[in-house]
PDB file of N, CA and C in Angstrom:
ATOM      1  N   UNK A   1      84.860  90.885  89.277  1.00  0.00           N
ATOM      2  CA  UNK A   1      83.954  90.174  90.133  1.00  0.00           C
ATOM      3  C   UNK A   1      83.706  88.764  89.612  1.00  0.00           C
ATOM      4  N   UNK A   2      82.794  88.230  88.405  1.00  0.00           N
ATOM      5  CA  UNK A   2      83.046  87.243  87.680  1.00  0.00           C
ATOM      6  C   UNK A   2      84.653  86.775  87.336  1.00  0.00           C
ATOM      7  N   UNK A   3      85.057  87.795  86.882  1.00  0.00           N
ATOM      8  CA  UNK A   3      86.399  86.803  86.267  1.00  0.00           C
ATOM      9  C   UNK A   3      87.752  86.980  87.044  1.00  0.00           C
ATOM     10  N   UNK A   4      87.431  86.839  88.181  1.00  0.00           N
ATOM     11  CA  UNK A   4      88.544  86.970  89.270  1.00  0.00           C
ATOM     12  C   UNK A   4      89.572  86.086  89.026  1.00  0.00           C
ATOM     13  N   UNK A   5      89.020  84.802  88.898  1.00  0.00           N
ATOM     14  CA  UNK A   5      89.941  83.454  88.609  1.00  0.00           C
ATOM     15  C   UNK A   5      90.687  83.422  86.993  1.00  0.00           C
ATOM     16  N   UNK A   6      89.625  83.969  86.032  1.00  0.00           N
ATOM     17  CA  UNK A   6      90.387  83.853  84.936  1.00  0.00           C
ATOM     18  C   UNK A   6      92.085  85.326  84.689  1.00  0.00           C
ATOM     19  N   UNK A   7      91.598  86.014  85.915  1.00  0.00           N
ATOM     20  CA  UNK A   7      92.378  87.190  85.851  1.00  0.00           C
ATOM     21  C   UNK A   7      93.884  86.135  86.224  1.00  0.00           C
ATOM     22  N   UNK A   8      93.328  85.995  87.717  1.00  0.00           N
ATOM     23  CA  UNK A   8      94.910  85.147  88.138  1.00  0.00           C
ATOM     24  C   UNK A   8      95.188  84.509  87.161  1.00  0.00           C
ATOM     25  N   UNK A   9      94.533  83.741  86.565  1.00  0.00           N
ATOM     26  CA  UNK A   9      95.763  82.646  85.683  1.00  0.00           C
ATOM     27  C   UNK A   9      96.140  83.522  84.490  1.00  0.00           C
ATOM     28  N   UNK A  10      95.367  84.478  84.268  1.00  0.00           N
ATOM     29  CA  UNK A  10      95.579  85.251  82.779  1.00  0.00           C
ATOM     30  C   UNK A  10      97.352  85.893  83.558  1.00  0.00           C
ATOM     31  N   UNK A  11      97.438  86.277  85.034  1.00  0.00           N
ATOM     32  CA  UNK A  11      98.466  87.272  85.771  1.00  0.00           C
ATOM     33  C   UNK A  11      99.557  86.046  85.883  1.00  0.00           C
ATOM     34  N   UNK A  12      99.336  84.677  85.995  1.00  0.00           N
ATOM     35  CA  UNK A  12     100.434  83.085  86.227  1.00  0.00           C
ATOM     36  C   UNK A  12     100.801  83.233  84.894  1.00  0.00           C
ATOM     37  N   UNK A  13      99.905  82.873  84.355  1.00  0.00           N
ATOM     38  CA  UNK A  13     100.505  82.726  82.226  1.00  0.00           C
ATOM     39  C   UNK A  13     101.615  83.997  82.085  1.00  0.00           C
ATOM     40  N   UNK A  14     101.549  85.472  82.685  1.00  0.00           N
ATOM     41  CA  UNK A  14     102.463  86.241  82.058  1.00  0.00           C
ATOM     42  C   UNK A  14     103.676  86.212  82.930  1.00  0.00           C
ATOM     43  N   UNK A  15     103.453  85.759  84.080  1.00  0.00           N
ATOM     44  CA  UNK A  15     104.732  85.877  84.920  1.00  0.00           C
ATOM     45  C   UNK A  15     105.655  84.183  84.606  1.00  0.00           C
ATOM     46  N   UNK A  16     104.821  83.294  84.135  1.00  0.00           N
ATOM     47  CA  UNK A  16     105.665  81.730  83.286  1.00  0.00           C
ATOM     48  C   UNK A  16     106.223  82.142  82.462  1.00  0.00           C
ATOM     49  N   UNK A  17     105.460  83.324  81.734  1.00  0.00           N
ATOM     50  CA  UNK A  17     105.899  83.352  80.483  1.00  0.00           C
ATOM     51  C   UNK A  17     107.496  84.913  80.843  1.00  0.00           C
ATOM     52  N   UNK A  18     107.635  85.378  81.630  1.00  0.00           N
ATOM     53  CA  UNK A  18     108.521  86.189  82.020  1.00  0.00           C
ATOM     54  C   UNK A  18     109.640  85.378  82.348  1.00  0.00           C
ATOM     55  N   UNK A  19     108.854  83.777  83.004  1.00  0.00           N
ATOM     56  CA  UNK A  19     110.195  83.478  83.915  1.00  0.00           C
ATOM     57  C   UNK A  19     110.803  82.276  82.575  1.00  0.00           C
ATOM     58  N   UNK A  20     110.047  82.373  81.940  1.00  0.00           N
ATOM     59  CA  UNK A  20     110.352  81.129  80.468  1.00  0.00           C
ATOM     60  C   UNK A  20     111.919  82.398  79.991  1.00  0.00           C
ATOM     61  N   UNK A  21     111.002  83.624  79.053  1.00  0.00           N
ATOM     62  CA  UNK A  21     112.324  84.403  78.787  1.00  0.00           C
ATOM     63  C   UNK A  21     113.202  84.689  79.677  1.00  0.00           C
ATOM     64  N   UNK A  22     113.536  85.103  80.315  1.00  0.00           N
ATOM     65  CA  UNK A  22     114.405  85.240  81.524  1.00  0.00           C
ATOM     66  C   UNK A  22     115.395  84.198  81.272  1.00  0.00           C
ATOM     67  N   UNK A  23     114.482  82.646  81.575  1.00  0.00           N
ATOM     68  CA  UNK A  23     116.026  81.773  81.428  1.00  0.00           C
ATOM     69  C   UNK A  23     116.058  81.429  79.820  1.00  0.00           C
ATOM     70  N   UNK A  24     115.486  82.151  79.000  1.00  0.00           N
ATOM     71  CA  UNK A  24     116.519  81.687  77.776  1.00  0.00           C
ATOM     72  C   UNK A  24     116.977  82.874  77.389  1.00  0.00           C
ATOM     73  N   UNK A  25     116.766  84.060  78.068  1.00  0.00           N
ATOM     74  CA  UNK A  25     117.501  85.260  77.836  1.00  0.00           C
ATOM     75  C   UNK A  25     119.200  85.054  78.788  1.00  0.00           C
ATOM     76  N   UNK A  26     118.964  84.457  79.618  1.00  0.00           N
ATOM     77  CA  UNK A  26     120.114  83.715  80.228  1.00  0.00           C
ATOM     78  C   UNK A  26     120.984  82.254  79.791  1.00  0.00           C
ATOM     79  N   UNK A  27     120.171  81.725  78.917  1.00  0.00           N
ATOM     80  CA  UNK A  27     121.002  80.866  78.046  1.00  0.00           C
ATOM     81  C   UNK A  27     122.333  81.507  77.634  1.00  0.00           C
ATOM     82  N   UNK A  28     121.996  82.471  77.058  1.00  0.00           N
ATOM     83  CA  UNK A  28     123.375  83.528  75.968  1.00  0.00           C
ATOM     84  C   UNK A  28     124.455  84.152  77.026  1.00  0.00           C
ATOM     85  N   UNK A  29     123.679  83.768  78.146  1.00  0.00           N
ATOM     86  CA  UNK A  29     124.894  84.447  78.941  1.00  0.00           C
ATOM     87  C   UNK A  29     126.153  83.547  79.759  1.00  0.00           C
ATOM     88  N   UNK A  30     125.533  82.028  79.595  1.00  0.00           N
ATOM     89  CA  UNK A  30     126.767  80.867  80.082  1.00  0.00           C
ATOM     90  C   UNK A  30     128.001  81.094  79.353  1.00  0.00           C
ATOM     91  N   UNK A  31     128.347  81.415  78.079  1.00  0.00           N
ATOM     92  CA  UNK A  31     129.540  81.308  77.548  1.00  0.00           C
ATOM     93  C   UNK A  31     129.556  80.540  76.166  1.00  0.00           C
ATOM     94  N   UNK A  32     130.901  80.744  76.166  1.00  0.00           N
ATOM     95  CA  UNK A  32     130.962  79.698  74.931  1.00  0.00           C
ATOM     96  C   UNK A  32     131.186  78.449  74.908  1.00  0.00           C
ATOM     97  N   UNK A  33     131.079  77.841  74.293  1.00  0.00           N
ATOM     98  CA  UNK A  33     131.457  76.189  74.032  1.00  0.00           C
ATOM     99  C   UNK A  33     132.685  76.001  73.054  1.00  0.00           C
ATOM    100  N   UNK A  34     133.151  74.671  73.276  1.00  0.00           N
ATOM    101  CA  UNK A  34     134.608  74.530  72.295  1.00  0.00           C
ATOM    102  C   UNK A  34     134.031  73.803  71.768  1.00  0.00           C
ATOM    103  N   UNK A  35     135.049  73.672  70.772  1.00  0.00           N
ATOM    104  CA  UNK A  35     135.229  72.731  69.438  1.00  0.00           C
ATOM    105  C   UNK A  35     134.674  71.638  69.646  1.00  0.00           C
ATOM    106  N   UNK A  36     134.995  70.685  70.961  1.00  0.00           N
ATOM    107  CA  UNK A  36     134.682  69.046  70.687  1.00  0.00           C
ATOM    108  C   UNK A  36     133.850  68.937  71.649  1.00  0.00           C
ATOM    109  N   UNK A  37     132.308  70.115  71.692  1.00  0.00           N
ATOM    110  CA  UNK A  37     131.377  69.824  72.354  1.00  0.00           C
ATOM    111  C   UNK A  37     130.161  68.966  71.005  1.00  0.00           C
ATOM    112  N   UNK A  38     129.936  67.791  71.850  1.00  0.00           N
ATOM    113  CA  UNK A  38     129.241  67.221  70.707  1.00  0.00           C
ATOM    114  C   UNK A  38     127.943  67.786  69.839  1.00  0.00           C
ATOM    115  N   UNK A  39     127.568  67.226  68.878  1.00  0.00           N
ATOM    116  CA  UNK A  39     126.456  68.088  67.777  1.00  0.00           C
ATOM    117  C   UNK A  39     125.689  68.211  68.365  1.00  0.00           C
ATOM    118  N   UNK A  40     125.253  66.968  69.568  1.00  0.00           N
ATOM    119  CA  UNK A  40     123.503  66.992  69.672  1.00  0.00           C
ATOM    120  C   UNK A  40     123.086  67.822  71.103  1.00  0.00           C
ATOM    121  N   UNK A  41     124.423  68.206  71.536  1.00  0.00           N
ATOM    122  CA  UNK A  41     124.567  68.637  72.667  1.00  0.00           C
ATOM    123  C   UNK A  41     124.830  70.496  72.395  1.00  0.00           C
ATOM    124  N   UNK A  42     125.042  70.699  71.518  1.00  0.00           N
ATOM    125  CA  UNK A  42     125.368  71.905  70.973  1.00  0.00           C
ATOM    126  C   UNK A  42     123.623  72.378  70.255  1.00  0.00           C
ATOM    127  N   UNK A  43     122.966  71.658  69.166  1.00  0.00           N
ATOM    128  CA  UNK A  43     121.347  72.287  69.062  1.00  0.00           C
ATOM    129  C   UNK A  43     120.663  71.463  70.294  1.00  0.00           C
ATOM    130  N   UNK A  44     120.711  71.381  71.045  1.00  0.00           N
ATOM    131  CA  UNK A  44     119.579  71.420  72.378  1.00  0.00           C
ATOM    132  C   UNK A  44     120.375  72.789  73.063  1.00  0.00           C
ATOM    133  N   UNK A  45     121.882  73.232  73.241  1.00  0.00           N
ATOM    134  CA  UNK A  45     122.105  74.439  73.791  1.00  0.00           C
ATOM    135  C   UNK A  45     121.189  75.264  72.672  1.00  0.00           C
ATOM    136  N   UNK A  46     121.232  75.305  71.255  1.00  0.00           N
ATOM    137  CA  UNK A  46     121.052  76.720  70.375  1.00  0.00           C
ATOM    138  C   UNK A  46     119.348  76.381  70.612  1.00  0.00           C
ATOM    139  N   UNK A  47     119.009  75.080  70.832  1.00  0.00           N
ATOM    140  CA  UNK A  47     117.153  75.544  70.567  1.00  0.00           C
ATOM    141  C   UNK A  47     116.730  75.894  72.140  1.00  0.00           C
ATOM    142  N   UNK A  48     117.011  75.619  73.273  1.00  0.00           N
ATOM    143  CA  UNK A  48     116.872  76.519  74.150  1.00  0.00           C
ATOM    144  C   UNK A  48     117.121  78.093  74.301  1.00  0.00           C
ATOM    145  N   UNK A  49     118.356  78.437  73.346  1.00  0.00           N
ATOM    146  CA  UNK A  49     118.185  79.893  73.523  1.00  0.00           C
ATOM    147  C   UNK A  49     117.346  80.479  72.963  1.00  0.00           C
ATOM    148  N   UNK A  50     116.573  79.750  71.784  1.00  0.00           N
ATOM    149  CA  UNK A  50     115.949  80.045  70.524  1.00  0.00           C
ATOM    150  C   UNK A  50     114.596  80.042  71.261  1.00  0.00           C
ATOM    151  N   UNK A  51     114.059  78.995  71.673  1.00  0.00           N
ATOM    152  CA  UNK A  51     112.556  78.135  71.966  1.00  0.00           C
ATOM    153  C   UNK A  51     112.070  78.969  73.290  1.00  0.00           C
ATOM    154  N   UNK A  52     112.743  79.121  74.575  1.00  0.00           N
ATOM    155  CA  UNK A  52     112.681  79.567  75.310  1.00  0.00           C
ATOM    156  C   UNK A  52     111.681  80.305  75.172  1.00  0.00           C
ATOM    157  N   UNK A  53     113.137  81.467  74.796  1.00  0.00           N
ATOM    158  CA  UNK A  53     112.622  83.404  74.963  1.00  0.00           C
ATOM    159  C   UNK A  53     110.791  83.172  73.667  1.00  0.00           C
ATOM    160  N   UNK A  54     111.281  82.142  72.798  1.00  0.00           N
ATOM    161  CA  UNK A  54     110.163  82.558  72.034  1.00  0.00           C
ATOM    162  C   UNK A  54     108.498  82.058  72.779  1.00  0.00           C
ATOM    163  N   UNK A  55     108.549  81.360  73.049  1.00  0.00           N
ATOM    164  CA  UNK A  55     107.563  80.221  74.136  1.00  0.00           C
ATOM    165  C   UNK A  55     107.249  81.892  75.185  1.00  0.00           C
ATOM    166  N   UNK A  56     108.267  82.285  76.176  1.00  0.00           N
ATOM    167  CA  UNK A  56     107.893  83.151  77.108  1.00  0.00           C
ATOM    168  C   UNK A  56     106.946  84.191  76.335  1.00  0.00           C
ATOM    169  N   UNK A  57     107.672  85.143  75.041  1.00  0.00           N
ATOM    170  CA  UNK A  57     106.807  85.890  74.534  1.00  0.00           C
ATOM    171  C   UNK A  57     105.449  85.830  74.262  1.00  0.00           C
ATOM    172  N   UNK A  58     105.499  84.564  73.934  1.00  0.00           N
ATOM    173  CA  UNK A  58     103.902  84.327  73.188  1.00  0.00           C
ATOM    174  C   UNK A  58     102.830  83.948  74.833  1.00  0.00           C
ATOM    175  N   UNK A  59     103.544  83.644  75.230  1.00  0.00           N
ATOM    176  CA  UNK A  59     103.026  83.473  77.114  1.00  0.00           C
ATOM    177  C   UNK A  59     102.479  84.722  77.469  1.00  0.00           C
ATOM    178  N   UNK A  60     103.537  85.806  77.373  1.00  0.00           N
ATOM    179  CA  UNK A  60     103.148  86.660  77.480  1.00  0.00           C
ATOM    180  C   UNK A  60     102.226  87.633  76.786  1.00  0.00           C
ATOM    181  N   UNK A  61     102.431  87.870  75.564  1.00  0.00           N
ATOM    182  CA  UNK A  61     101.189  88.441  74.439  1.00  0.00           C
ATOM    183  C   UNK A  61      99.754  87.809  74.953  1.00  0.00           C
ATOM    184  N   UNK A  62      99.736  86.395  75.527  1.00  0.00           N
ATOM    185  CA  UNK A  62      98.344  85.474  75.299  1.00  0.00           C
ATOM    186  C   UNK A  62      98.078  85.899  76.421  1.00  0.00           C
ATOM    187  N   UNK A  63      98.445  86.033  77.726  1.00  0.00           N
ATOM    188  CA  UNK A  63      97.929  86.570  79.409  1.00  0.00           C
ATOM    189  C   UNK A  63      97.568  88.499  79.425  1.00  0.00           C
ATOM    190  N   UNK A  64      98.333  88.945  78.355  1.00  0.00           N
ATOM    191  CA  UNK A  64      98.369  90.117  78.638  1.00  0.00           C
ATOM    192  C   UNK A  64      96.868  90.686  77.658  1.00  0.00           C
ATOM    193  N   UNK A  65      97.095  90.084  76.555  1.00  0.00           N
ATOM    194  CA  UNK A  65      95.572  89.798  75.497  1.00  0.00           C
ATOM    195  C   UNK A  65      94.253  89.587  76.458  1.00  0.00           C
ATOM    196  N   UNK A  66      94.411  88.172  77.111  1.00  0.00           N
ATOM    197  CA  UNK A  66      93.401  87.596  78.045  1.00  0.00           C
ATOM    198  C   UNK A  66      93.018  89.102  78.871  1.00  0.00           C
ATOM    199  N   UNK A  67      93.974  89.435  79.350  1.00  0.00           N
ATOM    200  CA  UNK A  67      93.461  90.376  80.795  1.00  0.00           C
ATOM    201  C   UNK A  67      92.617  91.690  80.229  1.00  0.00           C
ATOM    202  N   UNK A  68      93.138  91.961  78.679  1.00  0.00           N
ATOM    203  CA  UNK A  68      92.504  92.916  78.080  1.00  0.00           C
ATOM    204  C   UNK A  68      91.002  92.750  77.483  1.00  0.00           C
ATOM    205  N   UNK A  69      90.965  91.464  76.841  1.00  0.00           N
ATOM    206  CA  UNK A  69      89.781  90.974  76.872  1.00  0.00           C
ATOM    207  C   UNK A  69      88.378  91.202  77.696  1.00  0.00           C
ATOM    208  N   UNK A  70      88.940  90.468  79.064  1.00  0.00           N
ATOM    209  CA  UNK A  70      88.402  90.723  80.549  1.00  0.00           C
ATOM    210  C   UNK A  70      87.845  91.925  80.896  1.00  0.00           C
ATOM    211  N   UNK A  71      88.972  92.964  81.001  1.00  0.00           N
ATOM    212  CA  UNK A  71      88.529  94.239  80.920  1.00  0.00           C
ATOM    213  C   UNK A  71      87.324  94.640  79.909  1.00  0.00           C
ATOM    214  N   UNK A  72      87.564  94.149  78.857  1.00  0.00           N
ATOM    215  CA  UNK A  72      86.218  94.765  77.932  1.00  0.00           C
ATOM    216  C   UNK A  72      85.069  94.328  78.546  1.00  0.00           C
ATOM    217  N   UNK A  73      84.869  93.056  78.323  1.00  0.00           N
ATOM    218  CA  UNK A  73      84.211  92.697  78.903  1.00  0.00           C
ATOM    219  C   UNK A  73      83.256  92.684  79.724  1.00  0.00           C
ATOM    220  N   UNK A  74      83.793  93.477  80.855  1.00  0.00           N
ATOM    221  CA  UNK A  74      83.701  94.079  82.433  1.00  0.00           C
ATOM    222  C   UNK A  74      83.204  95.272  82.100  1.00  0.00           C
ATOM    223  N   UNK A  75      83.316  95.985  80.854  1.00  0.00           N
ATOM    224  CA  UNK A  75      83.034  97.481  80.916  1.00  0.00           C
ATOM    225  C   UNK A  75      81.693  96.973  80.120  1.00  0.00           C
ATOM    226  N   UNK A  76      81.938  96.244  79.088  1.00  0.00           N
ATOM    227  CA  UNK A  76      79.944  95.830  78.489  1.00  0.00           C
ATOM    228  C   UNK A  76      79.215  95.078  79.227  1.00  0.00           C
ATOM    229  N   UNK A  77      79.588  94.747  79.992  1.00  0.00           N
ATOM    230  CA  UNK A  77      78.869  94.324  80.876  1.00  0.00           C
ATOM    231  C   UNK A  77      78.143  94.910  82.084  1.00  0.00           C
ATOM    232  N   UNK A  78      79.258  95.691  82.379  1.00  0.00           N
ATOM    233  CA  UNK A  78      78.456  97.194  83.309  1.00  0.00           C
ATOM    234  C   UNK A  78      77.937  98.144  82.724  1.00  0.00           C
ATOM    235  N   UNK A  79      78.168  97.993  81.014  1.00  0.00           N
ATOM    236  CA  UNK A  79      76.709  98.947  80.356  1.00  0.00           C
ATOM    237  C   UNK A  79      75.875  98.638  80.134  1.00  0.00           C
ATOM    238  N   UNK A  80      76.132  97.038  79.453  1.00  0.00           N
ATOM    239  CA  UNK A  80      74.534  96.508  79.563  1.00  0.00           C
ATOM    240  C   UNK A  80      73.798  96.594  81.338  1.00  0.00           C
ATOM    241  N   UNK A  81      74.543  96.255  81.922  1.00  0.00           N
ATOM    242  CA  UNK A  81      73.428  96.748  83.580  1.00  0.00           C
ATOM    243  C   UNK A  81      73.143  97.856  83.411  1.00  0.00           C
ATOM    244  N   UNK A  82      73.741  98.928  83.220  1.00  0.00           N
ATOM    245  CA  UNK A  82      73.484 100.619  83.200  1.00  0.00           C
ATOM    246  C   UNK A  82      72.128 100.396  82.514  1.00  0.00           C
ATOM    247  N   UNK A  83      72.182 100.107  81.138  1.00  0.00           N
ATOM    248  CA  UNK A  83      71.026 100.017  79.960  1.00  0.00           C
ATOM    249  C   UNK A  83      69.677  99.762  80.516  1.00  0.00           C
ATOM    250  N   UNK A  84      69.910  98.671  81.180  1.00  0.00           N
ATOM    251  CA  UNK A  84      68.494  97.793  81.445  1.00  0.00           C
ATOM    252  C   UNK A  84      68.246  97.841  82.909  1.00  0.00           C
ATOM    253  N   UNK A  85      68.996  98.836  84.244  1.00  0.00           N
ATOM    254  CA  UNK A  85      68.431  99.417  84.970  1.00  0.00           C
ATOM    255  C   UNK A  85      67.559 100.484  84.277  1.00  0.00           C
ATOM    256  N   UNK A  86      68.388 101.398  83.480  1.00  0.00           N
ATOM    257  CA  UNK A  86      67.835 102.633  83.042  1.00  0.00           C
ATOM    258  C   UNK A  86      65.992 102.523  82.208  1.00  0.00           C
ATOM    259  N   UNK A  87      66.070 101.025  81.185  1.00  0.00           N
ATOM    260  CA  UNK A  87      64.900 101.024  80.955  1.00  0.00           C
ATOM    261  C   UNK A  87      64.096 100.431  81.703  1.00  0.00           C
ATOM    262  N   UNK A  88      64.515  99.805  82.839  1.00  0.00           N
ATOM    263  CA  UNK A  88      63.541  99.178  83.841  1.00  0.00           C
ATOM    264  C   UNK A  88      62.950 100.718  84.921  1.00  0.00           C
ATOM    265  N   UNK A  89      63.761 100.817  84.451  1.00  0.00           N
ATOM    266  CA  UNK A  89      63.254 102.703  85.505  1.00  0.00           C
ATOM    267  C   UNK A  89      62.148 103.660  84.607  1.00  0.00           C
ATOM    268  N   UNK A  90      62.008 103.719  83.148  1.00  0.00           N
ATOM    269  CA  UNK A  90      61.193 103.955  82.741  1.00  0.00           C
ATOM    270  C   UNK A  90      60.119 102.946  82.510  1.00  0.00           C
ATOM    271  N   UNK A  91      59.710 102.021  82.141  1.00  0.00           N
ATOM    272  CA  UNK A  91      58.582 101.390  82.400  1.00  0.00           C
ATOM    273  C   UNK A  91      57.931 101.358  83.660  1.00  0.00           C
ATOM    274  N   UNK A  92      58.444 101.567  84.678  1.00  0.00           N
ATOM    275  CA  UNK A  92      57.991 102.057  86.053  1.00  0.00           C
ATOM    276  C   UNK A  92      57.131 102.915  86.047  1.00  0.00           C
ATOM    277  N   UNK A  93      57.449 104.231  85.382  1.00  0.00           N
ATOM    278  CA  UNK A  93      57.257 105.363  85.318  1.00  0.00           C
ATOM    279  C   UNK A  93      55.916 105.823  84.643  1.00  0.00           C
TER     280      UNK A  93
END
């Protein structure tokens, strides 16, 4: 109810971070390169396969963390209401 908005982006962050690995899990799958592909052109291929997938993971750990968070959250928060209906019902009384 409150954290509706932080849910979506916590649900965008893990699906960036799916579509981050994805294409550097697809880096490894273009092929190989020859001999007289130049140096600097060869580590921007190896740190994309590298940077990618690693960038997506941590995308993902941090949205999937967030949403768990949330959830707690959501549950102490509907005990503290439980709590302090319950003692507002005895001082009534």
């Amino acid at each position: 109810m409150r954290f509706e908005k932080v849910k979506k982006w916590s649900i965008a962050i893990i699906v960036a971070g799916a579509l981050l690995l994805l294409f550097g899990l697809s880096q490894y799958l273009l092929g190989s390169y020859s001999s007289d592909t130049p140096e600097s052109i060869f580590w921007t291929i190896t740190a994309r396969k590298i940077a990618f997938p690693i960038c997506g993971l941590i995308l993902i750990i941090v949205g999937v963390l967030n949403l768990k968070i949330i959830d707690g959250l959501e549950e102490e928060l509907s005990d503290v209401r439980y709590e302090i209906n319950k003692l507002r019902s005895k001082m009534k009384v």
